[in-house]
N, C-alpha and C. Protein backbone atom coordinates (compact mmCIF):
# COMPACT_ATOMS: atom_id res chain seq x y z
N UNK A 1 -39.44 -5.57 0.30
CA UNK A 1 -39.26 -5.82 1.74
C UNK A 1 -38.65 -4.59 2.39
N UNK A 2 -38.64 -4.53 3.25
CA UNK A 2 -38.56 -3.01 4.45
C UNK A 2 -36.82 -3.77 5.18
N UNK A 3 -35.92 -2.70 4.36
CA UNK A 3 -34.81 -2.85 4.85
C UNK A 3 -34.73 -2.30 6.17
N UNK A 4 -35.52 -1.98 7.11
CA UNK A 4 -35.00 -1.57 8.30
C UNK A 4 -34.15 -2.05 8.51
N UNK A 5 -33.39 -1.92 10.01
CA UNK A 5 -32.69 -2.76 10.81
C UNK A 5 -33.15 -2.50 12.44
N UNK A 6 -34.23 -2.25 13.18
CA UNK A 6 -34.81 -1.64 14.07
C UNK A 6 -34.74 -3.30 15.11
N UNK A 7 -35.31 -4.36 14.27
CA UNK A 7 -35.09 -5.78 14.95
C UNK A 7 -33.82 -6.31 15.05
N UNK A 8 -32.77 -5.78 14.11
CA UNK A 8 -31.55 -6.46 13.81
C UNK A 8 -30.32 -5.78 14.71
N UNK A 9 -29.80 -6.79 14.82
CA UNK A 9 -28.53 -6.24 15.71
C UNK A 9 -27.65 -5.18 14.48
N UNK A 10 -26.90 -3.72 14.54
CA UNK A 10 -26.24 -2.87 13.30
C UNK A 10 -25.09 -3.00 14.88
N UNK A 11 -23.80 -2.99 14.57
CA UNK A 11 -22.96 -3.41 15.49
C UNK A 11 -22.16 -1.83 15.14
N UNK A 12 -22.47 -0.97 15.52
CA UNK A 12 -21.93 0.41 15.49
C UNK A 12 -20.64 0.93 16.08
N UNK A 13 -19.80 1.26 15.50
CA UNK A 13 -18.18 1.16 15.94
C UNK A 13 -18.68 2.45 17.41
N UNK A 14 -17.90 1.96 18.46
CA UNK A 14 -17.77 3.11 19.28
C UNK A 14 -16.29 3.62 19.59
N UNK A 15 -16.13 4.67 19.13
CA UNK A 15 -15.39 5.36 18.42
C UNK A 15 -14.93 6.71 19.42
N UNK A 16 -13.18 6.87 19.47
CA UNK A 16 -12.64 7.62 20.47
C UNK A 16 -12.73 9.14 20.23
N UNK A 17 -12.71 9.12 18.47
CA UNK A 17 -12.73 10.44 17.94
C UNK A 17 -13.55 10.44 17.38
N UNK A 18 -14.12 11.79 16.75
CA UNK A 18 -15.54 11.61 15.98
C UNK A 18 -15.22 10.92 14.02
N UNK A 19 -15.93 10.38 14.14
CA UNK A 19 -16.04 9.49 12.89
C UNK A 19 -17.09 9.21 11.91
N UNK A 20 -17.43 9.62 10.50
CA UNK A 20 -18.41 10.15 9.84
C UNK A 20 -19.18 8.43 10.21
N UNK A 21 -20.71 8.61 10.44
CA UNK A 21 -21.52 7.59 10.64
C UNK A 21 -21.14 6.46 9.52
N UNK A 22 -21.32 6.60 8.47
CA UNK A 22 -21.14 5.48 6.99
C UNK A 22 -19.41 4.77 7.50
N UNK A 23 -19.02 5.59 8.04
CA UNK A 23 -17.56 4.34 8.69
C UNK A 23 -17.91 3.67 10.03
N UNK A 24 -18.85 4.08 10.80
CA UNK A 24 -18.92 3.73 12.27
C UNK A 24 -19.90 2.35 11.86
N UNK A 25 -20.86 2.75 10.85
CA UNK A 25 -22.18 1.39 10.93
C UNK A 25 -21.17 0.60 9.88
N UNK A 26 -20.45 1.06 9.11
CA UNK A 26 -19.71 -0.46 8.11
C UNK A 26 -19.12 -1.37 8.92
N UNK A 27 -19.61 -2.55 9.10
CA UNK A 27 -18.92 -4.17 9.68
C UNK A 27 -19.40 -5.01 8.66
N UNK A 28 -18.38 -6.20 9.32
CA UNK A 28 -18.74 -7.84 8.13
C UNK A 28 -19.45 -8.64 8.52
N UNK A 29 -20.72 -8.42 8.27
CA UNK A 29 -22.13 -9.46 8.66
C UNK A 29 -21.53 -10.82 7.94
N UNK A 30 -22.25 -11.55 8.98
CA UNK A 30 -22.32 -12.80 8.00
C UNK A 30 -24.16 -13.82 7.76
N UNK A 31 -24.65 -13.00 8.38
CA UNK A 31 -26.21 -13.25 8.86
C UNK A 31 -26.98 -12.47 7.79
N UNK A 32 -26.84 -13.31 6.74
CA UNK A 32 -27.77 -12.96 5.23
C UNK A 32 -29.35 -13.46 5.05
N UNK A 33 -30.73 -12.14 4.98
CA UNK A 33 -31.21 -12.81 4.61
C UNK A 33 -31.59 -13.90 2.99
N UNK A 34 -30.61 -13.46 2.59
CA UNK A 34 -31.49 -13.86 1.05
C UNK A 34 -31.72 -12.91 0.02
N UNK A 35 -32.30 -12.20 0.56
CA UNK A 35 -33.58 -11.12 0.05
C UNK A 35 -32.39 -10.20 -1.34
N UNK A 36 -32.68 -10.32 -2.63
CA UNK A 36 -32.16 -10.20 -3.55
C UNK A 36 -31.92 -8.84 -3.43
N UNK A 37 -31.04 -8.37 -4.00
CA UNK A 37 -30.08 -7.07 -4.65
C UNK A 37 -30.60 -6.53 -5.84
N UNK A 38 -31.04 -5.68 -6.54
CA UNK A 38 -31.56 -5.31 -6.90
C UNK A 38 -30.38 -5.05 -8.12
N UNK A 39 -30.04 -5.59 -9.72
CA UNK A 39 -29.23 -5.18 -10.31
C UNK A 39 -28.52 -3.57 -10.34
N UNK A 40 -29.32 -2.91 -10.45
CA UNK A 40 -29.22 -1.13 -10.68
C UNK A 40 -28.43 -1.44 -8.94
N UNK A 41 -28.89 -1.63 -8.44
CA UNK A 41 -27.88 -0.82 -6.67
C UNK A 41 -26.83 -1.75 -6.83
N UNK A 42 -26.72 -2.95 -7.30
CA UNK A 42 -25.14 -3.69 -7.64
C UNK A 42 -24.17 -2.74 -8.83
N UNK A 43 -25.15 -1.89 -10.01
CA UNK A 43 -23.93 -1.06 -10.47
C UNK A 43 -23.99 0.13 -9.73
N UNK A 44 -24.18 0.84 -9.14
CA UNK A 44 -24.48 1.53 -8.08
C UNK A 44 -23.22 1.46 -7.61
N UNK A 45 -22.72 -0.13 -7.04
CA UNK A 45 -21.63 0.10 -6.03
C UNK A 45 -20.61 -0.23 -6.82
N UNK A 46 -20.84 -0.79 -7.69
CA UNK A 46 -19.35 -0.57 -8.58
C UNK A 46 -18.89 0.59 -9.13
N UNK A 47 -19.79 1.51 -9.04
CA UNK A 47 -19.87 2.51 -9.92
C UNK A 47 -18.94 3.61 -8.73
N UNK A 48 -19.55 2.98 -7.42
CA UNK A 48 -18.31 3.64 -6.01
C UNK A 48 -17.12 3.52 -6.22
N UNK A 49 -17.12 2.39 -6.40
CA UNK A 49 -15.64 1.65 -6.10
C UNK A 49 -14.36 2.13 -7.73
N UNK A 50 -15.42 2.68 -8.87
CA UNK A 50 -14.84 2.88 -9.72
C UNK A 50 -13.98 4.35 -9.77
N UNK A 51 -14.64 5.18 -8.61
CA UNK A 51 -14.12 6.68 -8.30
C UNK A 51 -12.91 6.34 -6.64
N UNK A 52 -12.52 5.53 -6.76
CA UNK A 52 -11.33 4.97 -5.89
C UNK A 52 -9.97 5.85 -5.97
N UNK A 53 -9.12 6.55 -5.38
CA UNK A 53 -8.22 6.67 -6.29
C UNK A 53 -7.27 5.59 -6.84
N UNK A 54 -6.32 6.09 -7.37
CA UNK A 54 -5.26 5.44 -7.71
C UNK A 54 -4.21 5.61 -8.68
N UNK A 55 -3.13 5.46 -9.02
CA UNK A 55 -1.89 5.41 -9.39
C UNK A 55 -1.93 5.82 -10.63
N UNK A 56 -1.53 6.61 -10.84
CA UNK A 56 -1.92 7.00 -12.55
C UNK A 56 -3.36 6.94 -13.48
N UNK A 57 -4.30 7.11 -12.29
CA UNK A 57 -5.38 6.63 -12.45
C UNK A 57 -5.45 5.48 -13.94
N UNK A 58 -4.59 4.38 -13.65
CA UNK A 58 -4.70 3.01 -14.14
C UNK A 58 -6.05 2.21 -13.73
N UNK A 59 -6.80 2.81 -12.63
CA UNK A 59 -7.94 2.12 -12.25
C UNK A 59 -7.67 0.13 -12.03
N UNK A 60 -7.11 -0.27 -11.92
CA UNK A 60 -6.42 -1.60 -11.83
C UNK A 60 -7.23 -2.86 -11.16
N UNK A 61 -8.92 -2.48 -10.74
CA UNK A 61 -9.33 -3.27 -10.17
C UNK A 61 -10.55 -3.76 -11.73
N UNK A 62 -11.05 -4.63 -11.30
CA UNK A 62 -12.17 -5.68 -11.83
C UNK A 62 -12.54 -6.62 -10.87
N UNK A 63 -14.33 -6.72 -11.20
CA UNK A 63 -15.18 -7.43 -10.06
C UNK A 63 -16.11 -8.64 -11.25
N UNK A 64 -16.25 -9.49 -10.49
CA UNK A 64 -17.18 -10.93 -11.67
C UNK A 64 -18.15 -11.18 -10.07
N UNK A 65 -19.18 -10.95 -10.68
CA UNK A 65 -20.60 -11.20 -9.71
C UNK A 65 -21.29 -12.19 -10.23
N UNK A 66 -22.09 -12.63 -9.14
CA UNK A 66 -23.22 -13.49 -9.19
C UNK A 66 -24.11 -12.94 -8.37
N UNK A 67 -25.44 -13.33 -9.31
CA UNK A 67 -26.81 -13.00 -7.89
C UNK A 67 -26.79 -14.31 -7.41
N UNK A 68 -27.24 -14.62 -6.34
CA UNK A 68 -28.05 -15.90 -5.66
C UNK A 68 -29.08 -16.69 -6.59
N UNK A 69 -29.99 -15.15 -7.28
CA UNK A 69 -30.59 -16.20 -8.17
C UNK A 69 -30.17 -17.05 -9.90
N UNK A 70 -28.85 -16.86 -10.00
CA UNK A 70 -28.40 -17.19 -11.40
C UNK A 70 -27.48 -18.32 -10.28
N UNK A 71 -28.59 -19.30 -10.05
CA UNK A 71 -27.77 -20.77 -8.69
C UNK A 71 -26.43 -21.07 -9.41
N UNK A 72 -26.70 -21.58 -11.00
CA UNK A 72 -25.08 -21.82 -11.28
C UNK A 72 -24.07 -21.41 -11.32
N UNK A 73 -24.10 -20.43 -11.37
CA UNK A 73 -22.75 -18.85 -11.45
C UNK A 73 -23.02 -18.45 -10.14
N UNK A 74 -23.81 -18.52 -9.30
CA UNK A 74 -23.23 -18.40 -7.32
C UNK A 74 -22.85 -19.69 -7.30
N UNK A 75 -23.25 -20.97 -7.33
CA UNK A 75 -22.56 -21.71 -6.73
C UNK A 75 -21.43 -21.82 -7.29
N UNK A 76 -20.92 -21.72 -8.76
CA UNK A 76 -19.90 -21.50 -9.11
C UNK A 76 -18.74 -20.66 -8.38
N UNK A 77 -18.67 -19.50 -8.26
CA UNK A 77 -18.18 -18.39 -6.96
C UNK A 77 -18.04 -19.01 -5.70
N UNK A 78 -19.23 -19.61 -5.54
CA UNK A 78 -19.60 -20.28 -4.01
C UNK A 78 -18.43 -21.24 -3.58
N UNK A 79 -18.56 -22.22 -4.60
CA UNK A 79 -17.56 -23.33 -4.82
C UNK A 79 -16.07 -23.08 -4.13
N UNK A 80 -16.00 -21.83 -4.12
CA UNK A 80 -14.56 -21.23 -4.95
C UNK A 80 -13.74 -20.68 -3.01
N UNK A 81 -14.92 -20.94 -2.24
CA UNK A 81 -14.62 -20.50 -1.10
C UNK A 81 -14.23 -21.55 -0.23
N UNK A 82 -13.39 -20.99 1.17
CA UNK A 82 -12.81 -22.30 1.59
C UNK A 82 -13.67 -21.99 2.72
N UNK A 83 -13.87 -23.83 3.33
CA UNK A 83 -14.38 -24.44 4.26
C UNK A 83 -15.34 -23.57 5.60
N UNK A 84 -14.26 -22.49 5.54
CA UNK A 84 -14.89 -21.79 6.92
C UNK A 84 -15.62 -20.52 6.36
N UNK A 85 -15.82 -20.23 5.22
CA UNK A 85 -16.93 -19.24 4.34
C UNK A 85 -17.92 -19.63 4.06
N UNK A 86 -18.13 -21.34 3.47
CA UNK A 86 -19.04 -21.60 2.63
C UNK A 86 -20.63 -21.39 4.02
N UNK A 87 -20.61 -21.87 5.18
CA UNK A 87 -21.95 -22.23 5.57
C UNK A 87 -22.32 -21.13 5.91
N UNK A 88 -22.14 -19.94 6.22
CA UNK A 88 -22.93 -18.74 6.03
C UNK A 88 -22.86 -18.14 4.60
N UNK A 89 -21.92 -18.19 3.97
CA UNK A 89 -22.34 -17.10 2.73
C UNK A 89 -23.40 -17.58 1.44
N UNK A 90 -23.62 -18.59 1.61
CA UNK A 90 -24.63 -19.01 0.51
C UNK A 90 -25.97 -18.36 0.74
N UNK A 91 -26.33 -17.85 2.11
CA UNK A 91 -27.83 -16.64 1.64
C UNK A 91 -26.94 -15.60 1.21
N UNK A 92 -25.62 -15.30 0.89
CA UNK A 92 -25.50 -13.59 0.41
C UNK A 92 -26.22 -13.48 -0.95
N UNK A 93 -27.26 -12.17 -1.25
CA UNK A 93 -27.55 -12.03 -2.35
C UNK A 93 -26.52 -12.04 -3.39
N UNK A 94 -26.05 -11.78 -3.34
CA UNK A 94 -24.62 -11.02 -4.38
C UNK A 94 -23.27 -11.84 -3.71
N UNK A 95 -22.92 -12.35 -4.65
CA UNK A 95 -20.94 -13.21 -4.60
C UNK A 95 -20.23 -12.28 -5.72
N UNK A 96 -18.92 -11.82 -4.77
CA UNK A 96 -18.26 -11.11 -5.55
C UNK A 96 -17.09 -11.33 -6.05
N UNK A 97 -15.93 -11.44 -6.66
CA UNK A 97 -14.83 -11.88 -6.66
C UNK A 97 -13.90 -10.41 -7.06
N UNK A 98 -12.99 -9.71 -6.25
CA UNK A 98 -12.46 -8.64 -6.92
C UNK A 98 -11.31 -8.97 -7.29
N UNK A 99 -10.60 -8.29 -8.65
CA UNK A 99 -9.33 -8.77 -9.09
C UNK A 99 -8.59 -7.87 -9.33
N UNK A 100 -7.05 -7.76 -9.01
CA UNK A 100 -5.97 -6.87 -9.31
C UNK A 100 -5.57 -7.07 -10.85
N UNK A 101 -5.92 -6.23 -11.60
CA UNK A 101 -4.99 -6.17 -12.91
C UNK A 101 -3.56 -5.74 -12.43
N UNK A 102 -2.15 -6.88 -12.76
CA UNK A 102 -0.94 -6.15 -12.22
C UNK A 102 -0.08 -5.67 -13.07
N UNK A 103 -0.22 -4.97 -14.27
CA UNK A 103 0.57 -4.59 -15.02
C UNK A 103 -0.25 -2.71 -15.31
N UNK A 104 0.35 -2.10 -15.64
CA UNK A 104 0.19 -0.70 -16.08
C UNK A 104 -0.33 -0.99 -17.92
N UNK A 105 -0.88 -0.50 -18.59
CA UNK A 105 -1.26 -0.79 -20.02
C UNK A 105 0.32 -0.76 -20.61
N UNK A 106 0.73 -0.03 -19.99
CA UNK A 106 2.42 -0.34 -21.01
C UNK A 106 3.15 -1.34 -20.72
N UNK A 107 3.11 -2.19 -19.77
CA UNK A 107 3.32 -3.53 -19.56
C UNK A 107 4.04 -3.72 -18.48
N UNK A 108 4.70 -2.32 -17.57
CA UNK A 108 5.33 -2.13 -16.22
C UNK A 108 4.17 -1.99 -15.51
N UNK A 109 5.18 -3.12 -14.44
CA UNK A 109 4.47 -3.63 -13.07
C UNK A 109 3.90 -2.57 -12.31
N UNK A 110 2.48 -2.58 -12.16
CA UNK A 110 1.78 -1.15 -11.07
C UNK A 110 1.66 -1.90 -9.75
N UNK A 111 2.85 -1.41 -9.39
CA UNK A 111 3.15 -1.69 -7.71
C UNK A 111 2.37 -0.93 -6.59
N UNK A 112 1.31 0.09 -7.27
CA UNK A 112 0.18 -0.13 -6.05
C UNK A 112 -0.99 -0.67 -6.60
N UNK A 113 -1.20 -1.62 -7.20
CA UNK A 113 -2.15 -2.01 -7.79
C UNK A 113 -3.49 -2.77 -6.55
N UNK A 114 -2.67 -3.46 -5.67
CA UNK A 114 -2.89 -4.11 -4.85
C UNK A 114 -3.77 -2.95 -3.74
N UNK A 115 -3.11 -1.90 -3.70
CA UNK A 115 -3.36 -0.84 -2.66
C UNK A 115 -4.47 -0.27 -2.95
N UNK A 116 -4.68 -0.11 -4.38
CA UNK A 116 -5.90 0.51 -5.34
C UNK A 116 -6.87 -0.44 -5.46
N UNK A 117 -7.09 -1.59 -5.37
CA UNK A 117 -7.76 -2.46 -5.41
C UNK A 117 -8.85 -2.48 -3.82
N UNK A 118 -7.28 -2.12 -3.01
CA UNK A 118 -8.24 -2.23 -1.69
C UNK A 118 -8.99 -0.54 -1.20
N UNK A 119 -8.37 0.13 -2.09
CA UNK A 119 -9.35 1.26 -1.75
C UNK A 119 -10.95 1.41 -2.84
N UNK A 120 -10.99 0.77 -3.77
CA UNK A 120 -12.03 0.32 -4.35
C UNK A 120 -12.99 -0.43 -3.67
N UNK A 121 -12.37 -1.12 -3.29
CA UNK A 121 -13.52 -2.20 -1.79
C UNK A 121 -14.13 -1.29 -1.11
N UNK A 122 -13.12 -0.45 -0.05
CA UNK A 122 -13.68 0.24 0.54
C UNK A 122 -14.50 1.20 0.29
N UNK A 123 -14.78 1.75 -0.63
CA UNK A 123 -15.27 3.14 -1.02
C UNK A 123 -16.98 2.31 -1.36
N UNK A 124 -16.60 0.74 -2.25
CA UNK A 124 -17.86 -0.02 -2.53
C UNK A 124 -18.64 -0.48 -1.32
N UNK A 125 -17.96 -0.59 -0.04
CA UNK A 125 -18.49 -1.10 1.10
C UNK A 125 -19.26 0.38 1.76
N UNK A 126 -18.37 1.34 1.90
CA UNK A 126 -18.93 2.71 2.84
C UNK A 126 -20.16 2.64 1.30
N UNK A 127 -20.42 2.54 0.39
CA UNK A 127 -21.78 3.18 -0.44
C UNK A 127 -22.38 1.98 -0.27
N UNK A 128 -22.06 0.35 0.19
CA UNK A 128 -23.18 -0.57 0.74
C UNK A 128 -23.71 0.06 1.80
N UNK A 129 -22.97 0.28 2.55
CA UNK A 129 -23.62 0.78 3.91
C UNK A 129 -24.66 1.79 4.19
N UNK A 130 -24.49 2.62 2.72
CA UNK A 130 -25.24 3.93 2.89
C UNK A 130 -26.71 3.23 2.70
N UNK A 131 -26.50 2.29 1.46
CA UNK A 131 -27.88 1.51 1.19
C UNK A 131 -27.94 0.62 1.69
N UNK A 132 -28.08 0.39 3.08
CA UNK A 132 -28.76 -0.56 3.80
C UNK A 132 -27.79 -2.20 3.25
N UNK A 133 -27.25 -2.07 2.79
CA UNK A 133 -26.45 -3.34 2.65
C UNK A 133 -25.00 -3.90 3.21
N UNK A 134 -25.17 -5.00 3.57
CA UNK A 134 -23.67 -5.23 4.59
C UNK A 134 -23.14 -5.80 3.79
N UNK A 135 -21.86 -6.54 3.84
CA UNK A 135 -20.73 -7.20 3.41
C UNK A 135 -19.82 -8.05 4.23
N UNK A 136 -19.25 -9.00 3.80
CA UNK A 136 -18.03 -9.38 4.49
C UNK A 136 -17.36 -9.66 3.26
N UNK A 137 -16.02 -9.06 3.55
CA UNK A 137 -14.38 -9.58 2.27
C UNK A 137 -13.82 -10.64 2.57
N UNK A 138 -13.55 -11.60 2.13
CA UNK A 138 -13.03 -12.87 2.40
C UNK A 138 -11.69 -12.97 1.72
N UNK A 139 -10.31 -13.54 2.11
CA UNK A 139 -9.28 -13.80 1.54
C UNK A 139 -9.25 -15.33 1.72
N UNK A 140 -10.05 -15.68 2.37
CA UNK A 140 -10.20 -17.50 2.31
C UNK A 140 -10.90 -18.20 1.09
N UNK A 141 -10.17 -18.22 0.01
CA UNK A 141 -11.21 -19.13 -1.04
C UNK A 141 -9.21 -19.86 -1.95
N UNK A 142 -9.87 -20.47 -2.82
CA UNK A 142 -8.97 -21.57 -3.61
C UNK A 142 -8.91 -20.53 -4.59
N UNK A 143 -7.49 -19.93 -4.72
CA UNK A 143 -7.03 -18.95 -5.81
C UNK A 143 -6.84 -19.59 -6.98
N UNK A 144 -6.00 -20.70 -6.74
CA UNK A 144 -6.01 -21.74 -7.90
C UNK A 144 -7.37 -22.13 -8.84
N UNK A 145 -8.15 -22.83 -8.11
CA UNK A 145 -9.71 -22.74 -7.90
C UNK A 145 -10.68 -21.62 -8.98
N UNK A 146 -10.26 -20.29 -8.62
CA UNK A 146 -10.86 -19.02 -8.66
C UNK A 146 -9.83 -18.45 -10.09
N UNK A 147 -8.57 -18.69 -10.17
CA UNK A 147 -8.10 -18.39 -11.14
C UNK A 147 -8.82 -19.52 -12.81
N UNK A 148 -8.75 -20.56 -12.53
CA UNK A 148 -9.20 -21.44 -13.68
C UNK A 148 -10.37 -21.20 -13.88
N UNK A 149 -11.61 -21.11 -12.28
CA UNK A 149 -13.13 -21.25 -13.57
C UNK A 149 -13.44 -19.48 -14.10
N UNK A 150 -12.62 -18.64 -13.67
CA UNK A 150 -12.26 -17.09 -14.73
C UNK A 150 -11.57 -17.34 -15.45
N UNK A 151 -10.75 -18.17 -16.06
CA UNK A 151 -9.92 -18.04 -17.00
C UNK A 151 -8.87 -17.25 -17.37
N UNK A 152 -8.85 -16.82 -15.85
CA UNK A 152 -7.54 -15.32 -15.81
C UNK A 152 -6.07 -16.13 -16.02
N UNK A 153 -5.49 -14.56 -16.57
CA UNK A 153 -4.06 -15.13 -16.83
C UNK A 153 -3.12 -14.81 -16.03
N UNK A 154 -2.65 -16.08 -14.78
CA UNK A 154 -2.03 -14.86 -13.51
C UNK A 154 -1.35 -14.17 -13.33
N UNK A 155 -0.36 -14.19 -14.89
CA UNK A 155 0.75 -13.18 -14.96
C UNK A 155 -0.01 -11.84 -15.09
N UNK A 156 -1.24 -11.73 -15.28
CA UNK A 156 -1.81 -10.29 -15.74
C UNK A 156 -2.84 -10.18 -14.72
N UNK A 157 -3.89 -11.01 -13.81
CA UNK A 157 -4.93 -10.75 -13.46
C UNK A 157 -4.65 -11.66 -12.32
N UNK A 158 -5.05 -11.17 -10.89
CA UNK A 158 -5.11 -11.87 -9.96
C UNK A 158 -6.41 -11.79 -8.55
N UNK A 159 -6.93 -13.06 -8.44
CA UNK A 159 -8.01 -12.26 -7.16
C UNK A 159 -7.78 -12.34 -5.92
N UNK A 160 -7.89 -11.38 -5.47
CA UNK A 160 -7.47 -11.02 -4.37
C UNK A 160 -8.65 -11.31 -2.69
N UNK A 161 -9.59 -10.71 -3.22
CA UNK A 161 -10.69 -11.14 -2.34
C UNK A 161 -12.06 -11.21 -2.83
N UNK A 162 -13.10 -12.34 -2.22
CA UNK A 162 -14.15 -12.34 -2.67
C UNK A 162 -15.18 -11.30 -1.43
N UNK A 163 -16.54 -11.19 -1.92
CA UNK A 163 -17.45 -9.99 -1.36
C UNK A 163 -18.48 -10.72 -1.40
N UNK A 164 -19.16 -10.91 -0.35
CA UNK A 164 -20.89 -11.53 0.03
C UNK A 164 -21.25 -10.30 0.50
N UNK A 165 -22.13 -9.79 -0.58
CA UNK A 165 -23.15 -8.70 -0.33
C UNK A 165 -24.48 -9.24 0.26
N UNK A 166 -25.83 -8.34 0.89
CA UNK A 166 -26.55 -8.94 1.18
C UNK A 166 -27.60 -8.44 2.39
N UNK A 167 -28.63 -7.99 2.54
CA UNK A 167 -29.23 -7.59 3.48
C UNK A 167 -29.11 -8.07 5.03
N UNK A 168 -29.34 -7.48 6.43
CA UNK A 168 -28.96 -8.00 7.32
C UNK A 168 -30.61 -9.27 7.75
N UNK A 169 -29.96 -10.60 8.39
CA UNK A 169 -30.74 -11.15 9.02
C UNK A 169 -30.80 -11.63 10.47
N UNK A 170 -31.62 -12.44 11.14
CA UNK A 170 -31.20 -12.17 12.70
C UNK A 170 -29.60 -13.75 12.99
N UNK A 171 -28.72 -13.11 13.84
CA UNK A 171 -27.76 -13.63 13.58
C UNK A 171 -27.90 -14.83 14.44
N UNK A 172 -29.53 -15.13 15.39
CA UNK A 172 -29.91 -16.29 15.26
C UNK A 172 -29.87 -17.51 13.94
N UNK A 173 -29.98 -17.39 13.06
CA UNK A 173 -29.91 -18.64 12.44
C UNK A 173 -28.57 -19.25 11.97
N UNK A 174 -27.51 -18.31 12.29
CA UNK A 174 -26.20 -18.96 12.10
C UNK A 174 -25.74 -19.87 13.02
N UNK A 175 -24.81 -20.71 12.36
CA UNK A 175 -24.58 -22.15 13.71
C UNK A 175 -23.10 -21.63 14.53
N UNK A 176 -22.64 -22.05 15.14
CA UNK A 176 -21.69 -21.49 15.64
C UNK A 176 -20.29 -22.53 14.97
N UNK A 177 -19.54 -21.52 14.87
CA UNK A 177 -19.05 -20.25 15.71
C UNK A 177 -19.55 -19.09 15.32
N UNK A 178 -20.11 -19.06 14.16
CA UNK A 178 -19.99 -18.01 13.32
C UNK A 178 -21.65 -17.20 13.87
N UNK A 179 -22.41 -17.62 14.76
CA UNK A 179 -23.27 -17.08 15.08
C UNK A 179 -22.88 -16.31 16.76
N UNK A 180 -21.78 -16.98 16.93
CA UNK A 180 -21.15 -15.66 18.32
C UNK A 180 -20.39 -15.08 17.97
N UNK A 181 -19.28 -14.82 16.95
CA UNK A 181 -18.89 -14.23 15.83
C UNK A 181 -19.72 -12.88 15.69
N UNK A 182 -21.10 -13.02 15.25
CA UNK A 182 -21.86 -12.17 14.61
C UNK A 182 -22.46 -11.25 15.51
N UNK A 183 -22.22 -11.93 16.82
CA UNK A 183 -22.75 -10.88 18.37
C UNK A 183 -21.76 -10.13 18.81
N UNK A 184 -20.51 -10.81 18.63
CA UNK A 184 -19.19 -9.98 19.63
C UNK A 184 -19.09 -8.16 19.25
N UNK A 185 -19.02 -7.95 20.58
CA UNK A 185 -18.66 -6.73 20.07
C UNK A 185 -17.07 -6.09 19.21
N UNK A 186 -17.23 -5.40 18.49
CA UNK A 186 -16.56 -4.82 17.71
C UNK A 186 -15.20 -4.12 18.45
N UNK A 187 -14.05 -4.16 18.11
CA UNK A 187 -13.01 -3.62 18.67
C UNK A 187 -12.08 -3.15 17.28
N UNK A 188 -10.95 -2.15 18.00
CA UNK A 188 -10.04 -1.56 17.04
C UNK A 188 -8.97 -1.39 17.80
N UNK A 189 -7.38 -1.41 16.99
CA UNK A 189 -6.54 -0.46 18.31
C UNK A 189 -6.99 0.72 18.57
N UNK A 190 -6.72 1.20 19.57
CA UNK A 190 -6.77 2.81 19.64
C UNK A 190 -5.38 3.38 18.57
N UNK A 191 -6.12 4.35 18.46
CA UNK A 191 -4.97 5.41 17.23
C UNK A 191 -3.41 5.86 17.35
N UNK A 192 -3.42 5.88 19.23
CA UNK A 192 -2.22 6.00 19.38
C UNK A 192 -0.99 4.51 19.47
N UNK A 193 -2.04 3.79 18.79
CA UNK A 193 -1.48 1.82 18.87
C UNK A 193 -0.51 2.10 17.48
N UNK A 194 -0.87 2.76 16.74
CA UNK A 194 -0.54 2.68 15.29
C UNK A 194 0.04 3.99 14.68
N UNK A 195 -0.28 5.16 15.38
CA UNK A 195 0.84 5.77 14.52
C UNK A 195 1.07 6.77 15.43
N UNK A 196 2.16 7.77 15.16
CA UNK A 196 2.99 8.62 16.08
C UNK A 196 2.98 9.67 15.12
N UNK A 197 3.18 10.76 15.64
CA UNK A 197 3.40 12.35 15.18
C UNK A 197 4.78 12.93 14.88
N UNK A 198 5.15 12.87 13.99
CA UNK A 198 6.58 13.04 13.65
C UNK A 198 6.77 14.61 14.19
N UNK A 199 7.63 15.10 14.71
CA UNK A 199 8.37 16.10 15.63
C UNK A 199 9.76 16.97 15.19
């Protein structure tokens, strides 16, 4: 299928300073068609997210996927999301779950583990974007939930957010809210909202 996006709304940051394109087109679709992921471009983006930095280069993140088409292991993932995720993300090709390992291999606490985790996302989202693929990160799902059917041990492994990967579709077929959601335009603070120039 022809990933254009020529019919599809790409909600393009407009931006005060100049800003490399792969950050301006990354937003969180929620208007999935379906249309499968291709294994090789799913390690592809892990393979982004694996050149992240981080803290002693401990590397501290881990991801558990599902395609759409292995139904029991997405709906499994699927399951795992709360109320206001589930009715759009079930066309995402790809369910992701990312997890903080919180210990260092020597058994002290890696207190940016959390920080490294989220620059792994990001680095996996700017290389979705490059390939035509959107995302939304979700912190809304049942941790409890998400901790038991992984079998993680939470003193050591925790998830932090799940990832609906997934080609764009027209954000007509979403019901609302989440289909005016998918029209609004895009906003940010401005730069001088958030940080100051030390003197």
């Amino acid at each position: 299928m022809n990933h254009t996006l020529e019919s599809l709304q790409v909600k393009e940051a407009q931006t005060t300073y100049p800003v490399h394109p792969l950050i301006r087109e990354r937003w969180s679709a929620r208007s999935f068609s379906g249309e499968p992921i291709a294994e090789s471009d799913v390690k592809t983006l892990l393979e982004a997210a694996s050149w992240a930095f981080s803290s002693m280069n401990a590397q501290p993140w881990e991801y558990i996927y599902a395609h759409r088409s292995d139904s029991e292991a997405f709906q499994n993932l699927w399951s795992c999301l709360l109320p206001g995720n589930q009715p759009w993300s079930d066309k995402a090709a790809v369910l992701m779950v990312s997890l903080m390992r919180k210990k260092f291999d020597n058994g002290r606490t890696n207190h940016s583990a959390l920080h490294d985790l989220g620059a792994a996302n990001a680095t996996l989202m700017l290389q979705a974007t490059s390939m035509g693929i959107y995302g939304h990160l979700m912190g809304g799902f049942d941790r409890a939930k998400a901790t038991e059917l992984l079998g993680l041990n939470p003193e050591e492994v925790e998830p932090v957010v799940f990832i609906a990967l997934g080609y764009l579709d027209d954000p007509g077929q979403l019901s609302e809210p989440f289909r005016s959601r998918e029209v609004a335009p895009r906003s940010r603070k401005g730069v001088e909202e958030f940080s100051a120039r030390l003197r």
